[in-house]
Protein backbone atom coordinates (compact mmCIF):
# COMPACT_ATOMS: atom_id res chain seq x y z
CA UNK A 1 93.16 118.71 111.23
CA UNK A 2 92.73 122.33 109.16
CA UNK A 3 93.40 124.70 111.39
CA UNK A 4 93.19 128.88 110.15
CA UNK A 5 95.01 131.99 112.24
CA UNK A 6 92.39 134.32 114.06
CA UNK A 7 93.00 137.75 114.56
CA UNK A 8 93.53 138.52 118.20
CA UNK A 9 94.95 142.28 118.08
CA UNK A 10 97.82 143.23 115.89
CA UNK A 11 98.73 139.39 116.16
CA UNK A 12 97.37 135.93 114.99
CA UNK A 13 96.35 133.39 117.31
CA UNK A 14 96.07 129.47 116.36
CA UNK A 15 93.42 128.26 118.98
CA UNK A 16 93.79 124.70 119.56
CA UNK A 17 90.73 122.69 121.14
CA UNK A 18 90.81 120.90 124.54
CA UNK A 19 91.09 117.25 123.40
CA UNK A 20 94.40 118.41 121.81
CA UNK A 21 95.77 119.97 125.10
CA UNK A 22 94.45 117.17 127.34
CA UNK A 23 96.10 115.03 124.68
CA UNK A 24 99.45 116.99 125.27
CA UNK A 25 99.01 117.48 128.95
CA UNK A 26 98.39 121.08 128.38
CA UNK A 27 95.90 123.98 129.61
CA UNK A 28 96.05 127.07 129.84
CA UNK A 29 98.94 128.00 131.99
CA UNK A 30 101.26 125.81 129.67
CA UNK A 31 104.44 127.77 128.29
CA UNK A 32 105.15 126.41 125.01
CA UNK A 33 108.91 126.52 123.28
CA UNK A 34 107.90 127.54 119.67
CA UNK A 35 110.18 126.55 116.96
CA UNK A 36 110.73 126.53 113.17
CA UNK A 37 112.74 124.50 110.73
CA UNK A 38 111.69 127.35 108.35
CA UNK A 39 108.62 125.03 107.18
CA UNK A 40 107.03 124.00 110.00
CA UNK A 41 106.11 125.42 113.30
CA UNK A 42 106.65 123.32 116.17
CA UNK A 43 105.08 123.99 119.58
CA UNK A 44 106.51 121.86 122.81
CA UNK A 45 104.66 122.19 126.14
CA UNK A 46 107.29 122.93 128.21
CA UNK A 47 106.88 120.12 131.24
CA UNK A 48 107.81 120.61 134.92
CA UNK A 49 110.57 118.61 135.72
CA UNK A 50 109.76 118.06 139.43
CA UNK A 51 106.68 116.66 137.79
CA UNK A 52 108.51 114.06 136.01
CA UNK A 53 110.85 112.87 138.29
CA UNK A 54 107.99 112.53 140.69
CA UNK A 55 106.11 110.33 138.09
CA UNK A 56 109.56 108.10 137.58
CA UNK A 57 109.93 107.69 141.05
CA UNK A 58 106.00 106.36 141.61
CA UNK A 59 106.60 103.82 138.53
CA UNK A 60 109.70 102.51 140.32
CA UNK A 61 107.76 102.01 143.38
CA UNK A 62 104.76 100.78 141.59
CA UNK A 63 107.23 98.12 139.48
CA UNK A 64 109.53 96.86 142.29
CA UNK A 65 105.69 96.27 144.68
CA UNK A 66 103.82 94.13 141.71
CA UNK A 67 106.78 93.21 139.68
CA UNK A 68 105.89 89.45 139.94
CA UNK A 69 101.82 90.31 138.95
CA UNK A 70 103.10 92.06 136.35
CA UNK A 71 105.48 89.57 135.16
CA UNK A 72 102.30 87.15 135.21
CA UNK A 73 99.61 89.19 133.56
CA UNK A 74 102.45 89.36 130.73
CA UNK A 75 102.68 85.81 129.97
């Protein structure tokens, strides 16, 4: 994907669609870390981390509760 810059004040803004952000997990109230190697311009979504552990801690619950379906949709 070709993206351009748009003008947006004294600045340049990079709008990036919605498929992208749902892609990402991100919307509008997403703080990114912006980075450079001094080529490229990286842009992380900076994640909640109360978020994640919460998400760990449902897959070990859903893992140890259907461990043996799991084990034989796998084979």
């Amino acid at each position: 994907m070709i993206k351009t810059l748009t003008k947006h004040g004294n600045s340049l803004a990079l709008v990036v669609e919605k498929p992208v952000l749902d892609l990402i997990g991100a919307d509008a109230t997403t703080k990114f870390d912006v980075t450079t190697d001094g080529d490229v311009l990286i842009l992380t979504p900076i994640k909640d981390k109360g978020r994640e552990k919460k998400v760990r801690a449902s897959l070990e619950r859903i893992n140890s509760k259907f461990a043996a379906s799991f084990r034989e949709l796998a084979k």
